[in-house]
N, C-alpha and C. Protein backbone atom coordinates (compact mmCIF):
# COMPACT_ATOMS: atom_id res chain seq x y z
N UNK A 1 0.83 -1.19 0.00
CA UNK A 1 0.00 0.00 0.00
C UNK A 1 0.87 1.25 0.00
N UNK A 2 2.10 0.86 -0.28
CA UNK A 2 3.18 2.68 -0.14
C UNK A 2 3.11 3.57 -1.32
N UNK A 3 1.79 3.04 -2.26
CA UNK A 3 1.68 3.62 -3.28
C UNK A 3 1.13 5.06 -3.15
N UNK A 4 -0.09 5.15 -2.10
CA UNK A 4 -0.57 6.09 -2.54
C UNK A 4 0.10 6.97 -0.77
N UNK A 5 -0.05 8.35 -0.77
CA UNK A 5 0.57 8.79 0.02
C UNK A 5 0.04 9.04 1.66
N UNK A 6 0.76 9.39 2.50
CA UNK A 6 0.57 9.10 3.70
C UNK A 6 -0.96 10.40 3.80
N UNK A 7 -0.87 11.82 3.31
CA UNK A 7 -2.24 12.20 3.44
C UNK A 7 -3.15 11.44 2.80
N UNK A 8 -3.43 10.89 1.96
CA UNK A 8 -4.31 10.20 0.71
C UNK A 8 -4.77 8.82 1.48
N UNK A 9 -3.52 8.07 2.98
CA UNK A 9 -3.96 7.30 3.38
C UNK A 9 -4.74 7.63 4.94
N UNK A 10 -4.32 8.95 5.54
CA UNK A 10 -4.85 9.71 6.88
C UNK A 10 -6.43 9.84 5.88
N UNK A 11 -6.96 10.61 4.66
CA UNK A 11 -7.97 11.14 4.26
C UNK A 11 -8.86 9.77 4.12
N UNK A 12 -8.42 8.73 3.78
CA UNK A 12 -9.45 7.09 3.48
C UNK A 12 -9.18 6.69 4.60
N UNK A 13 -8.78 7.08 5.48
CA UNK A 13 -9.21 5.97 6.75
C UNK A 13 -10.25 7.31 7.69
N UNK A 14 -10.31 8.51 7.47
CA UNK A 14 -11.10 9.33 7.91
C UNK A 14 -12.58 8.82 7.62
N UNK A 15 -12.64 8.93 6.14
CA UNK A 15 -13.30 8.80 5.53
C UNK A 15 -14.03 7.68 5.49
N UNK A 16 -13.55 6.84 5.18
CA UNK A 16 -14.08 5.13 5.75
C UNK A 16 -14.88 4.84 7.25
N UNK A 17 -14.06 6.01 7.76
CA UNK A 17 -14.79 5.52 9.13
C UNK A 17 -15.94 6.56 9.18
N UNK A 18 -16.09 7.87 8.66
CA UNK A 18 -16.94 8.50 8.52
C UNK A 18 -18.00 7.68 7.69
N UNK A 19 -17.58 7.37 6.66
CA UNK A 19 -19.36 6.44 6.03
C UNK A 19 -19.35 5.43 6.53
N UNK A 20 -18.78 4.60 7.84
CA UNK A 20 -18.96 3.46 8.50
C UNK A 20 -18.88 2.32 7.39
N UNK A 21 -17.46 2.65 6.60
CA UNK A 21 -17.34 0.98 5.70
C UNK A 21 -16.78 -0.04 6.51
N UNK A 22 -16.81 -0.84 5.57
CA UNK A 22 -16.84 -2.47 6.12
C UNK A 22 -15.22 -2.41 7.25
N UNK A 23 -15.75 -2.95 7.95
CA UNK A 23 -14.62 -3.16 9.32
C UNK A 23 -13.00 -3.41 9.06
N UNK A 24 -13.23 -4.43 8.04
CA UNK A 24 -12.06 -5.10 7.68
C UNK A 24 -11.15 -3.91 6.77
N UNK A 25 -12.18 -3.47 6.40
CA UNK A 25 -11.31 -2.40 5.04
C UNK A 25 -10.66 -1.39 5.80
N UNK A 26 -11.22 -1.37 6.96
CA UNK A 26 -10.43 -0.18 8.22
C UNK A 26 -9.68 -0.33 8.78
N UNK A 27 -9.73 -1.75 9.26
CA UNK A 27 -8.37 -2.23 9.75
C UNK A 27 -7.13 -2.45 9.10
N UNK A 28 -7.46 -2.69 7.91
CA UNK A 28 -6.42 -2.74 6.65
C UNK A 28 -5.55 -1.40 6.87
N UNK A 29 -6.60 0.03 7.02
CA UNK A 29 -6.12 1.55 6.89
C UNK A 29 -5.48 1.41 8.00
N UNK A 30 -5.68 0.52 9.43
CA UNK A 30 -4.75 1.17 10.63
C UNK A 30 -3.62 0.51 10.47
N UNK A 31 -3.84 -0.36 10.00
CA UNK A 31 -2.07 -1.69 10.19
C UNK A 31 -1.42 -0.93 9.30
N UNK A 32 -1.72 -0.25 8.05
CA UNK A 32 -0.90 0.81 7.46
C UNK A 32 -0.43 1.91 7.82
N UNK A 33 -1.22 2.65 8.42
CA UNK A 33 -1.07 3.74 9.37
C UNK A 33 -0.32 3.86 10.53
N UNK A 34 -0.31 2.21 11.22
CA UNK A 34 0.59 2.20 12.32
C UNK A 34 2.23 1.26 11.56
N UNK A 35 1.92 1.10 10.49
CA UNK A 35 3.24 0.54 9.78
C UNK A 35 3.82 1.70 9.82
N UNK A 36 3.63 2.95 8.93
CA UNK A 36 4.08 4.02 8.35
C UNK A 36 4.39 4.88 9.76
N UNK A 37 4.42 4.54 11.01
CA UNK A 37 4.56 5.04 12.11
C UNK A 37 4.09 6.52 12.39
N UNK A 38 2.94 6.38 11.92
CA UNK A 38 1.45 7.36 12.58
C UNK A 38 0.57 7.01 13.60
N UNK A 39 0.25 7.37 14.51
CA UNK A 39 -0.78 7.40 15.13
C UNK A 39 -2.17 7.82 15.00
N UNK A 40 -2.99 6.98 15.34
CA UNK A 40 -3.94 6.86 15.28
C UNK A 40 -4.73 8.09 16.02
N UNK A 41 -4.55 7.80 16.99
CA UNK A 41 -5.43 8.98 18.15
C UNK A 41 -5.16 10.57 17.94
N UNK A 42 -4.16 10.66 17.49
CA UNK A 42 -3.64 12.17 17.44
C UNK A 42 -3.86 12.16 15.84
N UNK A 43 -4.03 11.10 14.89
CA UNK A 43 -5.10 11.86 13.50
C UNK A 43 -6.30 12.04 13.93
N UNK A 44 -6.99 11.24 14.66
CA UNK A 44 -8.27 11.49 14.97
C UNK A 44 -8.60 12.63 15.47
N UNK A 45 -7.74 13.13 16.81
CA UNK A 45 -7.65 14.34 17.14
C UNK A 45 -7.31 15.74 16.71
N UNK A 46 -6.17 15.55 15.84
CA UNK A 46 -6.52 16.67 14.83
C UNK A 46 -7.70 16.88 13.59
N UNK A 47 -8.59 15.93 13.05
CA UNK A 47 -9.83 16.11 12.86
C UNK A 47 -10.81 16.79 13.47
N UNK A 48 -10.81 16.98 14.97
CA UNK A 48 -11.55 17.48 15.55
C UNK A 48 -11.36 18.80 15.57
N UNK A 49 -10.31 18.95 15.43
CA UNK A 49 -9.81 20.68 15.54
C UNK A 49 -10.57 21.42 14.35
């Protein structure tokens, strides 16, 4: 998945979880997200801002 870029992968896992897609397809976005050594809680949290 290092194809497409680390915003492009923060914006589809926002997003995914905003239209509540399928579970699995989200978890896919975090094991990437925590590969690429991002955190989870502090993207979430800057969303809120």
């Amino acid at each position: 998945m290092r194809r497409i870029s680390d915003v492009a992968l923060i914006h589809a896992y926002k997003l995914a979880i905003e239209l509540d897609l399928d579970r699995d397809f989200i978890k896919m976005l975090e094991k990437e997200i925590e590969r690429r050594g991002m955190n989870i809680p502090t993207l979430l949290k800057k969303q809120e801002e």
